[in-house]
PDB file of N, CA and C in Angstrom:
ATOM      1  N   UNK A   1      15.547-140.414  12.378  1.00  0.00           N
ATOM      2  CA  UNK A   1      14.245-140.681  12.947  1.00  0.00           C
ATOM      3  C   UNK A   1      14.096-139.983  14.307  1.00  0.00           C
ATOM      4  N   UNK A   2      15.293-140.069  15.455  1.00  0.00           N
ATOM      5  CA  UNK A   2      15.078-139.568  16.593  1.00  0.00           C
ATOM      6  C   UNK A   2      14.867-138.085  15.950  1.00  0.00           C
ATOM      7  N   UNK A   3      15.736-137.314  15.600  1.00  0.00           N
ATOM      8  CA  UNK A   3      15.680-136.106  14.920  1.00  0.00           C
ATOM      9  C   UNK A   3      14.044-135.036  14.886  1.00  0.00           C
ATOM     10  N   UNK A   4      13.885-136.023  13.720  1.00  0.00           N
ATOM     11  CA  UNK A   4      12.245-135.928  13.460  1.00  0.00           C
ATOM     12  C   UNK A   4      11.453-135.940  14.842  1.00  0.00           C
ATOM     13  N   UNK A   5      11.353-137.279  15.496  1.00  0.00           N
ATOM     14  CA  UNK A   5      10.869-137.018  16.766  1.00  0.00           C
ATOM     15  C   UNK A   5      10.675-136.304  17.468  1.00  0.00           C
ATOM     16  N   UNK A   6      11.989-135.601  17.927  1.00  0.00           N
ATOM     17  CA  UNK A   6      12.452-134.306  18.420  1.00  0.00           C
ATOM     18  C   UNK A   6      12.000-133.267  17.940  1.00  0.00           C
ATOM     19  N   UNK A   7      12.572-132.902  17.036  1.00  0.00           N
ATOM     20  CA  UNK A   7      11.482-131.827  16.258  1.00  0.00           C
ATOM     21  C   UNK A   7       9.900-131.837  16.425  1.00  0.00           C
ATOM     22  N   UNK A   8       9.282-132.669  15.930  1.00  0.00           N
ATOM     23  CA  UNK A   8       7.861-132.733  16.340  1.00  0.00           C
ATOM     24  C   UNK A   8       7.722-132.374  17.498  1.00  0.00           C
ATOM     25  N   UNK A   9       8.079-132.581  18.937  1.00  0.00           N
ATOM     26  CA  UNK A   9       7.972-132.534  20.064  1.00  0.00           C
ATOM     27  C   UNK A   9       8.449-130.719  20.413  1.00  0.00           C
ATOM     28  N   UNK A  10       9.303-130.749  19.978  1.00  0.00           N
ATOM     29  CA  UNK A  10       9.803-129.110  20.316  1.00  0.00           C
ATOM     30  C   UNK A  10       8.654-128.880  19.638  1.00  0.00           C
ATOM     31  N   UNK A  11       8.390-128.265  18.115  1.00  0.00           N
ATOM     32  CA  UNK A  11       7.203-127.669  17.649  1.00  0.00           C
ATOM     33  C   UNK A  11       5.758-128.099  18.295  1.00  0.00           C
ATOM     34  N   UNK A  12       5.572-129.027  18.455  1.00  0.00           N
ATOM     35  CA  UNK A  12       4.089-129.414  19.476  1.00  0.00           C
ATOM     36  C   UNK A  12       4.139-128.658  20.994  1.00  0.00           C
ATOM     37  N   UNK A  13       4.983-128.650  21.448  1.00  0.00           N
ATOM     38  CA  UNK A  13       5.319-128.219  22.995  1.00  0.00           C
ATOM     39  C   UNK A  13       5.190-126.625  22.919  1.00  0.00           C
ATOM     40  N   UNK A  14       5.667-126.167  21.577  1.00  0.00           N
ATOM     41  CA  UNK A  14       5.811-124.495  21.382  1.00  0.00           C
ATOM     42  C   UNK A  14       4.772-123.827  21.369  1.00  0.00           C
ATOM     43  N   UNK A  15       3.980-124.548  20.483  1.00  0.00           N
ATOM     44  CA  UNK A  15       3.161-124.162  19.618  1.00  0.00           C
ATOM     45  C   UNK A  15       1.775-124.353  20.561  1.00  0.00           C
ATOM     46  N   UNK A  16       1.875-125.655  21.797  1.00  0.00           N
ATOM     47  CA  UNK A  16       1.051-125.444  22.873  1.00  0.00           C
ATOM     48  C   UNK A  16       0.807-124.097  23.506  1.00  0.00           C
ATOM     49  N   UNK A  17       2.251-124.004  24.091  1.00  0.00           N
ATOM     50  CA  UNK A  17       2.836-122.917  25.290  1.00  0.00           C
ATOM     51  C   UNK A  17       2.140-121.370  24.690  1.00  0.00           C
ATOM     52  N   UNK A  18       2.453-121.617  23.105  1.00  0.00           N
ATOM     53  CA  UNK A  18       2.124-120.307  22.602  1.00  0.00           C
ATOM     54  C   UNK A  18       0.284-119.996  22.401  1.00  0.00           C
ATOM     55  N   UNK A  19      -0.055-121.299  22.431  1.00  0.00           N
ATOM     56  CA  UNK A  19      -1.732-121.162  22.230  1.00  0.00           C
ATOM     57  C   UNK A  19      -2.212-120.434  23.801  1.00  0.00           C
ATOM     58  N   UNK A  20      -1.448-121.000  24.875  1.00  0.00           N
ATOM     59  CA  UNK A  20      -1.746-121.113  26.033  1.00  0.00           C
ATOM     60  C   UNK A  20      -0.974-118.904  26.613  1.00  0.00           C
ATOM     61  N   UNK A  21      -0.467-118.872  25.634  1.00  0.00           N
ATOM     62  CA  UNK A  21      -0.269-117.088  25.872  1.00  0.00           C
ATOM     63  C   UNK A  21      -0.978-116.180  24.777  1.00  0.00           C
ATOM     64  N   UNK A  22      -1.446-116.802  24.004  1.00  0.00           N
ATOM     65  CA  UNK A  22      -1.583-116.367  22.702  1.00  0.00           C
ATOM     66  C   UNK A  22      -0.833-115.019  22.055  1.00  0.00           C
ATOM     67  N   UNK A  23       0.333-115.511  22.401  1.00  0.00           N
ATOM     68  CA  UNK A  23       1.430-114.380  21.788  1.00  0.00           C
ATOM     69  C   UNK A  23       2.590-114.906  21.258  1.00  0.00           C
ATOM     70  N   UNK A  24       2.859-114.151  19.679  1.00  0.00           N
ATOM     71  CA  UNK A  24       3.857-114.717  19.102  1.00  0.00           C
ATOM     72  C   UNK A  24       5.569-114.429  19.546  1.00  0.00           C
ATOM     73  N   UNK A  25       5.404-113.820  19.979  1.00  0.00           N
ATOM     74  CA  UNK A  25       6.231-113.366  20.749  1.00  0.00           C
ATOM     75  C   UNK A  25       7.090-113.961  21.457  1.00  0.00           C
ATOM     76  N   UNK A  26       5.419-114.604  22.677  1.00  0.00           N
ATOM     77  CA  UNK A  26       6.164-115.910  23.440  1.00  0.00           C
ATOM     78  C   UNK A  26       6.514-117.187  22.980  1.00  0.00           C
ATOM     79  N   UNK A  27       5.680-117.380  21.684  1.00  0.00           N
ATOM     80  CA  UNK A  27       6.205-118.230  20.577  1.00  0.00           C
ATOM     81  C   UNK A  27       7.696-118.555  20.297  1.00  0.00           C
ATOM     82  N   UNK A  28       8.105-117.452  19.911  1.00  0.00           N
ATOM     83  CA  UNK A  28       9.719-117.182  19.967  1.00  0.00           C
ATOM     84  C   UNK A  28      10.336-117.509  20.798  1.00  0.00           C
ATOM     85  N   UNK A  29       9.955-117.465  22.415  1.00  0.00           N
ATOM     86  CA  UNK A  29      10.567-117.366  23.233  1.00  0.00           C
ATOM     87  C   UNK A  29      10.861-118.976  23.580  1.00  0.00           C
ATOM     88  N   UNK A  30       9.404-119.441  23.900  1.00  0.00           N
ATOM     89  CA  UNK A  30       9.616-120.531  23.867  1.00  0.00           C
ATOM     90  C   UNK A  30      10.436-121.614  23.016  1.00  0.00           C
ATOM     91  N   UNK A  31      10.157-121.396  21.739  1.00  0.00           N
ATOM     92  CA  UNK A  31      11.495-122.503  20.718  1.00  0.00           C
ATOM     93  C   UNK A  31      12.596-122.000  21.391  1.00  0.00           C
ATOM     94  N   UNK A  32      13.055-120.684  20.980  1.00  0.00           N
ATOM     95  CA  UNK A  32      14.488-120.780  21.623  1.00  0.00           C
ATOM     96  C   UNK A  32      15.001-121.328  22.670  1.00  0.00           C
ATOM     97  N   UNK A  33      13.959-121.305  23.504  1.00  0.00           N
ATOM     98  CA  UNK A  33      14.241-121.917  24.661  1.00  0.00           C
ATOM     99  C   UNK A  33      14.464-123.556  24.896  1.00  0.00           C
ATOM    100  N   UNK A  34      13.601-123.824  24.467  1.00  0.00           N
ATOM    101  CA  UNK A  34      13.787-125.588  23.718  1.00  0.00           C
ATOM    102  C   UNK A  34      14.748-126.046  23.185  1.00  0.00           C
ATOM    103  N   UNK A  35      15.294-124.814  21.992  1.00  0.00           N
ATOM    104  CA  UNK A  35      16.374-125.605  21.263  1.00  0.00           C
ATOM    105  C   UNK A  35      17.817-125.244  21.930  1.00  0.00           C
ATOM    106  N   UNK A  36      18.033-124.208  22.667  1.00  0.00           N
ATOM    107  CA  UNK A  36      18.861-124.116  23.076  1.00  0.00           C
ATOM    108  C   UNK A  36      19.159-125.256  24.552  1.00  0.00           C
ATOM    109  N   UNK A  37      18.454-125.736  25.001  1.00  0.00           N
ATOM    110  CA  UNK A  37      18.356-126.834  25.738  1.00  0.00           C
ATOM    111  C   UNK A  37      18.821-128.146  25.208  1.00  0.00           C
ATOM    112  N   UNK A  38      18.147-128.365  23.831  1.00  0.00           N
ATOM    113  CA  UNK A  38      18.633-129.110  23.355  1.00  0.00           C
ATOM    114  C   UNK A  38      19.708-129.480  22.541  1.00  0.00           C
ATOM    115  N   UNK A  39      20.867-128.190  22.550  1.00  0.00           N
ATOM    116  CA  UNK A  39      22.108-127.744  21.722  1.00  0.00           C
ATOM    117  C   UNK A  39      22.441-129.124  21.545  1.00  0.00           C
ATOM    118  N   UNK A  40      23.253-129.813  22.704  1.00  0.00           N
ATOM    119  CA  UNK A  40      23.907-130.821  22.703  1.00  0.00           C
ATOM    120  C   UNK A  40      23.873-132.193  21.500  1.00  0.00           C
ATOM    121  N   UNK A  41      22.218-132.012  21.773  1.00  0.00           N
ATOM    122  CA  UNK A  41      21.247-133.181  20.649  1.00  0.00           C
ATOM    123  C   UNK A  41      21.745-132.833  19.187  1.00  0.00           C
ATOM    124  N   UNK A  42      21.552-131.783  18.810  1.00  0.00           N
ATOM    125  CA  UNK A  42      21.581-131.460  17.721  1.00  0.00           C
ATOM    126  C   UNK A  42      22.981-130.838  17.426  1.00  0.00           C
ATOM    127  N   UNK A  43      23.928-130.403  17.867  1.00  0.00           N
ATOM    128  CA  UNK A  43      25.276-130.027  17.421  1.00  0.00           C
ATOM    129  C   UNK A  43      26.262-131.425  17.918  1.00  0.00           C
ATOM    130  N   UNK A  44      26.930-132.282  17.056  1.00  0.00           N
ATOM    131  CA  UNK A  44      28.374-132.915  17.401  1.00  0.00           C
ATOM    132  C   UNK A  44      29.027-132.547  17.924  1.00  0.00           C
ATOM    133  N   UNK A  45      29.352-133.204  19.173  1.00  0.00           N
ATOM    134  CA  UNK A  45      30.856-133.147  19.731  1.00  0.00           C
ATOM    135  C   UNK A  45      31.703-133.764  19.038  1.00  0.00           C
ATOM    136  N   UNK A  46      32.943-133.351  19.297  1.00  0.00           N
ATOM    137  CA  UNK A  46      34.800-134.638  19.047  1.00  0.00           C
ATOM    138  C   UNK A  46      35.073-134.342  19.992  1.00  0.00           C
ATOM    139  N   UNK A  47      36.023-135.311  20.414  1.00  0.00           N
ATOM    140  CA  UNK A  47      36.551-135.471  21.482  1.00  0.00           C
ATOM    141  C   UNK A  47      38.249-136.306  20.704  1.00  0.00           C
ATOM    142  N   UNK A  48      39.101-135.352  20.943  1.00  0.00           N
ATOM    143  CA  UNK A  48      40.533-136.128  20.287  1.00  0.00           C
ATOM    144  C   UNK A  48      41.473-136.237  21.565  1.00  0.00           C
ATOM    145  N   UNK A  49      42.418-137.656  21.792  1.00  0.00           N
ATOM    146  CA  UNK A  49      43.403-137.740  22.953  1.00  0.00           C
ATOM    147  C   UNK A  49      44.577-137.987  22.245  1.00  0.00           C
ATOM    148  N   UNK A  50      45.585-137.373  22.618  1.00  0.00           N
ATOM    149  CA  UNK A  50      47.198-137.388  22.453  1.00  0.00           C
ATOM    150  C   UNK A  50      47.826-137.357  23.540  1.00  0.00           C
ATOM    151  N   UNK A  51      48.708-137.518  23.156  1.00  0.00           N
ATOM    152  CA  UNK A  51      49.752-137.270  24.446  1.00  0.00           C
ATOM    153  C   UNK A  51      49.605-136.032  25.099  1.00  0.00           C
ATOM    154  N   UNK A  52      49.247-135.295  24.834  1.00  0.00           N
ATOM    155  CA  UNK A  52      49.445-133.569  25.705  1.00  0.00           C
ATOM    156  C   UNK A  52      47.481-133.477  26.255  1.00  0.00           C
ATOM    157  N   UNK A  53      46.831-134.303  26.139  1.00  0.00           N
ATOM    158  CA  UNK A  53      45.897-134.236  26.967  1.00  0.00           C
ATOM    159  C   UNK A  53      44.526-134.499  25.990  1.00  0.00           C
ATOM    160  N   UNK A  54      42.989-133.976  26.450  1.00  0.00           N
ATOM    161  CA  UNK A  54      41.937-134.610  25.721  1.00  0.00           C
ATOM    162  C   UNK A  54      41.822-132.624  25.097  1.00  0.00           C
ATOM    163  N   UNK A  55      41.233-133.193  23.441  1.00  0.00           N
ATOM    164  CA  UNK A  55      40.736-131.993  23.460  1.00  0.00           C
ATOM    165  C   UNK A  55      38.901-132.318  22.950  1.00  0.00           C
ATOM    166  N   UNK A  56      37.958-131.105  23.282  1.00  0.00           N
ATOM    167  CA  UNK A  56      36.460-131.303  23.122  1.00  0.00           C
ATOM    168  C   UNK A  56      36.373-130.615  22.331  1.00  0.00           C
ATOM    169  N   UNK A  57      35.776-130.381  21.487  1.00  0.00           N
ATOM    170  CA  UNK A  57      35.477-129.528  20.092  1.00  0.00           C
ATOM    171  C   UNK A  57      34.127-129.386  19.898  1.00  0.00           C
ATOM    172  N   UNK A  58      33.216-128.227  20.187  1.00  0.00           N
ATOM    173  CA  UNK A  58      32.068-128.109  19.703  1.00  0.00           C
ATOM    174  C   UNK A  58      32.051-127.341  18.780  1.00  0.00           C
ATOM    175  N   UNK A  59      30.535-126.776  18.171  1.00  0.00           N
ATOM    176  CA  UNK A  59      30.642-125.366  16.932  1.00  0.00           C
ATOM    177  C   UNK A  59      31.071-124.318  17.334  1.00  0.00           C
ATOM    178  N   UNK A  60      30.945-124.241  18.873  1.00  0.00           N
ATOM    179  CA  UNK A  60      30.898-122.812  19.200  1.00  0.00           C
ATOM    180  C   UNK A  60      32.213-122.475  20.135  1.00  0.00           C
ATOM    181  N   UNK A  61      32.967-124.037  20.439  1.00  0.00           N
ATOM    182  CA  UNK A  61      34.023-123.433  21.413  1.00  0.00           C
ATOM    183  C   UNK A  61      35.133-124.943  21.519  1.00  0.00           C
ATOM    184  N   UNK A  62      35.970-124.539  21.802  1.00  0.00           N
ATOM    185  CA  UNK A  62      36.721-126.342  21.924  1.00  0.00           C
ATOM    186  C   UNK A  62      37.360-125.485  23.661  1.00  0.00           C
ATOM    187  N   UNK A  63      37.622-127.159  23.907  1.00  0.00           N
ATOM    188  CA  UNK A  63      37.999-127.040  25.655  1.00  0.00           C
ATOM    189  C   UNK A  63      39.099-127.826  25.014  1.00  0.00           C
ATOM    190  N   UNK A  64      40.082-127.459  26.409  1.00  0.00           N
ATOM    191  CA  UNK A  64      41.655-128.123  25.999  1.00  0.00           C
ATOM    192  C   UNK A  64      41.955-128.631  27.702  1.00  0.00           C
ATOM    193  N   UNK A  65      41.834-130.017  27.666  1.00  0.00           N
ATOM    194  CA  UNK A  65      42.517-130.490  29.100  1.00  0.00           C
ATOM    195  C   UNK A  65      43.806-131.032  29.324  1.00  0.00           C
ATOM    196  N   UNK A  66      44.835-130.990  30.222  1.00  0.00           N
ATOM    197  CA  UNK A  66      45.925-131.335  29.971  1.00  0.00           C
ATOM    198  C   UNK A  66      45.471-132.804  30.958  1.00  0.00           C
ATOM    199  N   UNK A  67      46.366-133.552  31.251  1.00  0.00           N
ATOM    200  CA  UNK A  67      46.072-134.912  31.815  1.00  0.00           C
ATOM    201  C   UNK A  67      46.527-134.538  33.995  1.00  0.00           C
ATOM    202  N   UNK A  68      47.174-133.511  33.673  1.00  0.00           N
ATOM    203  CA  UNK A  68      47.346-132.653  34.876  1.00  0.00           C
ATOM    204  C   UNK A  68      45.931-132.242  35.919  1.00  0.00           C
ATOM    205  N   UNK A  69      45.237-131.641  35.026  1.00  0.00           N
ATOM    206  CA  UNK A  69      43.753-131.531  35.118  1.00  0.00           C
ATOM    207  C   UNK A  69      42.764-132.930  35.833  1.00  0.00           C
ATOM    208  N   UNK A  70      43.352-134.284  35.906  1.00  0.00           N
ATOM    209  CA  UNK A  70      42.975-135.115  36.411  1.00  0.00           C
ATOM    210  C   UNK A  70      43.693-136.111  36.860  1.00  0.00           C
ATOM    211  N   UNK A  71      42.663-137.137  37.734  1.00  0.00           N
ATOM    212  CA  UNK A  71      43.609-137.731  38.872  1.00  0.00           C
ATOM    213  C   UNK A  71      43.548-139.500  38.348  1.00  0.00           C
ATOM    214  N   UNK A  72      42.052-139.105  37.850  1.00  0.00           N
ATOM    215  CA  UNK A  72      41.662-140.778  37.295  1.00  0.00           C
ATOM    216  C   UNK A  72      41.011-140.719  36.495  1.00  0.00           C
ATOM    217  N   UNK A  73      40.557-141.927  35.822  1.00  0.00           N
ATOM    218  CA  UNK A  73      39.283-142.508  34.843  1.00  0.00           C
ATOM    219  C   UNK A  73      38.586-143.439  35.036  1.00  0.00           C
ATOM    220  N   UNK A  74      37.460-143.397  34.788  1.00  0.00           N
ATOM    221  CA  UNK A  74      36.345-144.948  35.172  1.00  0.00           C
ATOM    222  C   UNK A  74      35.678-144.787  33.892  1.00  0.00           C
ATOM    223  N   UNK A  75      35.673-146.638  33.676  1.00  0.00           N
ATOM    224  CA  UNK A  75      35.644-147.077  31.951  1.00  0.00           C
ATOM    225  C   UNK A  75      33.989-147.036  32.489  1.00  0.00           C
ATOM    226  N   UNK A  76      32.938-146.860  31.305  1.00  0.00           N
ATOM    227  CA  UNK A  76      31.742-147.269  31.536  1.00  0.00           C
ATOM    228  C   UNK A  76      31.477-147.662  30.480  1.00  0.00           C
ATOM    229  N   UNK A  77      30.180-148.087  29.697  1.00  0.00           N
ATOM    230  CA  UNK A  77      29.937-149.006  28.651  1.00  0.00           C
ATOM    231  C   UNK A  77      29.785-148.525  27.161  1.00  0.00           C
ATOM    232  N   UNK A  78      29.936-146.882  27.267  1.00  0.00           N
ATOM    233  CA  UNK A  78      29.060-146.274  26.650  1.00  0.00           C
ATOM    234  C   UNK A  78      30.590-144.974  26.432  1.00  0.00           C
ATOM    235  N   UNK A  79      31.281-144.895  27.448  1.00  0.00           N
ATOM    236  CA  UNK A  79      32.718-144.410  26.872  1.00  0.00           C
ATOM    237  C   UNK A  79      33.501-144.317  28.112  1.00  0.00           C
ATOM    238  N   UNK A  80      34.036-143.081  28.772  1.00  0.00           N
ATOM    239  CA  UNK A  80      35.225-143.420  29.936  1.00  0.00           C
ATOM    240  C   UNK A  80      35.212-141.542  30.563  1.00  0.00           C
ATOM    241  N   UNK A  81      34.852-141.607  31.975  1.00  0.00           N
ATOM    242  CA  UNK A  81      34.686-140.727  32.863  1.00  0.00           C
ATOM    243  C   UNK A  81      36.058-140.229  33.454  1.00  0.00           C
ATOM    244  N   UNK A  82      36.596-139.203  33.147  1.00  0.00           N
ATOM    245  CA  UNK A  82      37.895-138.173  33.386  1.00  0.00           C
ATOM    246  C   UNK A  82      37.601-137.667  35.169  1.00  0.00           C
ATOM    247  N   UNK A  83      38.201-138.206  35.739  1.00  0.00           N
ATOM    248  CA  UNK A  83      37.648-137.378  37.263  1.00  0.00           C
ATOM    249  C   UNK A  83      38.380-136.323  37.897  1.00  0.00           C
ATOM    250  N   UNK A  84      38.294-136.019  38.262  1.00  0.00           N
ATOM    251  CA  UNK A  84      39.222-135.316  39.146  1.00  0.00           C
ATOM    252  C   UNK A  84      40.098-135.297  40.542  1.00  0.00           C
ATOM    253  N   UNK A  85      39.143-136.385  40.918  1.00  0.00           N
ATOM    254  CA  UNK A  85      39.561-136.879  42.507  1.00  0.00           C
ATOM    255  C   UNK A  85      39.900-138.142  42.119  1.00  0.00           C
ATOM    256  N   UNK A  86      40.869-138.815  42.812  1.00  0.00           N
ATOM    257  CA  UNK A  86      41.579-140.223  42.879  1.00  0.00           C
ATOM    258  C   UNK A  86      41.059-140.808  43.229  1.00  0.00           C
ATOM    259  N   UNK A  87      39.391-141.241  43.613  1.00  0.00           N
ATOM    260  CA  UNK A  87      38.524-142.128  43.622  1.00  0.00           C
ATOM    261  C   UNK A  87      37.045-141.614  42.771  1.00  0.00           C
ATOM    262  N   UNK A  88      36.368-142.237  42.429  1.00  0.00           N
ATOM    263  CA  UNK A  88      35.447-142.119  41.873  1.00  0.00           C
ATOM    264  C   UNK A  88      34.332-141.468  42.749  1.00  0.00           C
ATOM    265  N   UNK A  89      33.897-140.490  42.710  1.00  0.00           N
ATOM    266  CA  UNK A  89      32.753-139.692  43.695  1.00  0.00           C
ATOM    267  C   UNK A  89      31.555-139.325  42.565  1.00  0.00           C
ATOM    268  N   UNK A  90      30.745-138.966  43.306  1.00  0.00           N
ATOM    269  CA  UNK A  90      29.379-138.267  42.487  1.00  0.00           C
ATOM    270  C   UNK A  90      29.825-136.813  41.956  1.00  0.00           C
ATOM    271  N   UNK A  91      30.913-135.880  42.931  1.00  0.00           N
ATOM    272  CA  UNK A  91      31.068-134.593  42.001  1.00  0.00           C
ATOM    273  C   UNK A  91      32.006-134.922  40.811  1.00  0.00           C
ATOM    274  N   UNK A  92      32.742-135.902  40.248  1.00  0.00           N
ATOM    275  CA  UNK A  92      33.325-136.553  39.373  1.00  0.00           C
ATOM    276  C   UNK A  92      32.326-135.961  38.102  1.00  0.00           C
ATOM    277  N   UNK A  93      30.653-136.645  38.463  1.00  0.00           N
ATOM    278  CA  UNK A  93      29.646-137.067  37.228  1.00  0.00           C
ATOM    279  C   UNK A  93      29.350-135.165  37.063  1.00  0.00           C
ATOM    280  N   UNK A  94      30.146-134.200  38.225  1.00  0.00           N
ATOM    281  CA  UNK A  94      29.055-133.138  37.500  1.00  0.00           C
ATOM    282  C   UNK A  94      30.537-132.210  36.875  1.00  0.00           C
ATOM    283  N   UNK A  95      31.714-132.124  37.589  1.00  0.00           N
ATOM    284  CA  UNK A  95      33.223-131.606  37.608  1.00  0.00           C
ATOM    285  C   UNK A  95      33.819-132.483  36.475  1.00  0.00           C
ATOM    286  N   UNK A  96      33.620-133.778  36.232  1.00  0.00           N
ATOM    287  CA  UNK A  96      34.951-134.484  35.133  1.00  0.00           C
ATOM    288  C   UNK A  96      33.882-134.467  33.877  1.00  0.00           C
ATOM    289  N   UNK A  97      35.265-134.721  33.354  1.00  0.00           N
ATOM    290  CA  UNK A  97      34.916-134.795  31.752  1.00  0.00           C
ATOM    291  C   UNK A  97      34.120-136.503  31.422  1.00  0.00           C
ATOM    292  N   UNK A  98      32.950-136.567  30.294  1.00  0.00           N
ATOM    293  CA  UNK A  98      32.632-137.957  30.247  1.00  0.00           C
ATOM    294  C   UNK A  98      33.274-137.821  29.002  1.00  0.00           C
ATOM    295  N   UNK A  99      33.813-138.849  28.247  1.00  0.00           N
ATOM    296  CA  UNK A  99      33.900-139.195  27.014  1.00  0.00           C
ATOM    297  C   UNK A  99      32.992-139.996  26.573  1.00  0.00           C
ATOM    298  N   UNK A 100      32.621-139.697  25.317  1.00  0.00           N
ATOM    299  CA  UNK A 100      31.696-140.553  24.699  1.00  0.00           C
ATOM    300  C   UNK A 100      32.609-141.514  23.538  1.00  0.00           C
ATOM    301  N   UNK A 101      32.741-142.790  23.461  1.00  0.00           N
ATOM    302  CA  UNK A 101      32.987-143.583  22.875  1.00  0.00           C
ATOM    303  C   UNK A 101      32.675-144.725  22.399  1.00  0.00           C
ATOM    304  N   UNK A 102      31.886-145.147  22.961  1.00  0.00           N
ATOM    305  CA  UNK A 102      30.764-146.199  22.198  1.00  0.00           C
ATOM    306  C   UNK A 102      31.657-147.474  21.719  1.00  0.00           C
ATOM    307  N   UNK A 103      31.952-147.156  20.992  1.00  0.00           N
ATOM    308  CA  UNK A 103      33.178-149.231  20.300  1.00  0.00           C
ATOM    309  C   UNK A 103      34.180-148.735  20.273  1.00  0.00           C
ATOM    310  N   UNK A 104      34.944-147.505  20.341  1.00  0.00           N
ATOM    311  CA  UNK A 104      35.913-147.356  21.051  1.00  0.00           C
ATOM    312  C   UNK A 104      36.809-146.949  22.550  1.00  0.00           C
ATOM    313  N   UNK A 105      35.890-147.573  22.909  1.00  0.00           N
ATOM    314  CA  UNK A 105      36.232-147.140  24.791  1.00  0.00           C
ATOM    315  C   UNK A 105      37.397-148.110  25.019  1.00  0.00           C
ATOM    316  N   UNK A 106      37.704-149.099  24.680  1.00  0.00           N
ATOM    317  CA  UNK A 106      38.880-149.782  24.795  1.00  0.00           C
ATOM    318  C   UNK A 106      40.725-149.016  24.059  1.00  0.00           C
ATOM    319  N   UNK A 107      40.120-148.626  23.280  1.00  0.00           N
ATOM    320  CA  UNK A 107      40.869-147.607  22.738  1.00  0.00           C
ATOM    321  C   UNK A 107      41.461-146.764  23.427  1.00  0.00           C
ATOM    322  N   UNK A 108      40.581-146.038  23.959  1.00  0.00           N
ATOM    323  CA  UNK A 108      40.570-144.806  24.837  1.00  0.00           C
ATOM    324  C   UNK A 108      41.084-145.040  26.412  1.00  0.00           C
ATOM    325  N   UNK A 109      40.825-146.430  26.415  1.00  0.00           N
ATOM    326  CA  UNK A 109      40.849-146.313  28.010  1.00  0.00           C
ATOM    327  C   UNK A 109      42.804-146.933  27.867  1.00  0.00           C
ATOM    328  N   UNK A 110      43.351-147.731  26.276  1.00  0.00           N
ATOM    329  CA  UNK A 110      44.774-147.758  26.214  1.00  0.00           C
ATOM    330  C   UNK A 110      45.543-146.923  26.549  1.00  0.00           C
ATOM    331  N   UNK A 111      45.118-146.026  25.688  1.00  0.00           N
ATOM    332  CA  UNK A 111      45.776-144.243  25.978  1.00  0.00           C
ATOM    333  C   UNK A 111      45.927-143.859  27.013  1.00  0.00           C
ATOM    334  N   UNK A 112      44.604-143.945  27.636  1.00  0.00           N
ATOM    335  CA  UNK A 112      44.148-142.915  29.351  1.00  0.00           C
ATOM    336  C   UNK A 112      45.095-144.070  30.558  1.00  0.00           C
ATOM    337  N   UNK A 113      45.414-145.413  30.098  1.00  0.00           N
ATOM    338  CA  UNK A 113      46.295-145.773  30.850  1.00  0.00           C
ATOM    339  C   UNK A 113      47.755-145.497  31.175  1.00  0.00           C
ATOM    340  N   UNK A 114      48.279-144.820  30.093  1.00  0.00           N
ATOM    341  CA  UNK A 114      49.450-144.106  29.869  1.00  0.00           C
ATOM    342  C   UNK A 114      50.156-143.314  31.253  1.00  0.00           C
ATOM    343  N   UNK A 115      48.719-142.412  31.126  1.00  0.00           N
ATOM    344  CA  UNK A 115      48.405-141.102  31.820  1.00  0.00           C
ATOM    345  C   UNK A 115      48.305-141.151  32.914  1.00  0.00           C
ATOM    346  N   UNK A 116      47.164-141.704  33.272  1.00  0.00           N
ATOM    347  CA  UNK A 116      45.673-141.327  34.369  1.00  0.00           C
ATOM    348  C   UNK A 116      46.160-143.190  35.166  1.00  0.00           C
ATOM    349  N   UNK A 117      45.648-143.229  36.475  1.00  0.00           N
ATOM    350  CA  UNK A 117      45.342-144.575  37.088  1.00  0.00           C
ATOM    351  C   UNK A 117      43.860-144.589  36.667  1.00  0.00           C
ATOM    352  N   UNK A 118      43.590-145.990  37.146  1.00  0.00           N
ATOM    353  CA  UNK A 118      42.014-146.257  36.697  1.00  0.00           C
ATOM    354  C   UNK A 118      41.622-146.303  37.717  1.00  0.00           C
ATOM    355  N   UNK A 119      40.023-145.389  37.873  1.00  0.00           N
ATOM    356  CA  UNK A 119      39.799-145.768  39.588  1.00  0.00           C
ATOM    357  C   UNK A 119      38.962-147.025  39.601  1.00  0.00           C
ATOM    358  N   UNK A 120      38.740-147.115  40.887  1.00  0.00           N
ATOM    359  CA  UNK A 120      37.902-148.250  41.396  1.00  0.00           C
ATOM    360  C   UNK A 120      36.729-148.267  41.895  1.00  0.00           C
TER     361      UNK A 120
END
């Protein structure tokens, strides 16, 4: 349903922009531009943790972090924030990794205790 939503909205927004140049051209320009904005929405992440660190897996590229790479973690409700600095800061939310975990953040945050301290 969100999907659909989305879609409608990209094609309504395009299809404005393009009335408003009247060129197909910029037609083009514009979706791409939309959907590539919206990669994230529409392509799955994974996210797998082992012992040798987190790995991220998209279509187009996987990232490999070792646990070296960070100093802490902060659990949030929705999954568990990888930081980099030994307290929790705002460049954390733009520099660390978020995990997304949803009903398994307890899980995750077993593991990341292994590793990582938890900040505060």
């Amino acid at each position: 349903m969100r999907t659909a939503m989305v879609g409608i909205i990209i094609v309504g927004m395009t299809y404005s922009l393009a009335l408003l140049t009247g060129s197909a051209g910029w037609l083009l320009l514009y979706l791409a531009i939309f959907l590539l904005s919206l990669h994230r929405f529409f392509f799955a992440t994974r996210y797998s943790i082992d012992e040798k660190g987190v790995t991220i897996t998209r279509p187009w590229r996987n990232y490999e972090y070792t646990y070296d790479d960070f100093q802490s973690f902060t659990s949030t409700k929705n999954g568990v924030q990888l930081n980099r600095m030994s307290s929790e800061s705002f460049y954390d939310r733009i520099r660390g990794v978020y995990i997304i975990s949803n009903d398994d953040t307890a899980d995750v945050v077993k593991v990341l205790r292994n590793h990582l301290k938890e900040a505060k």
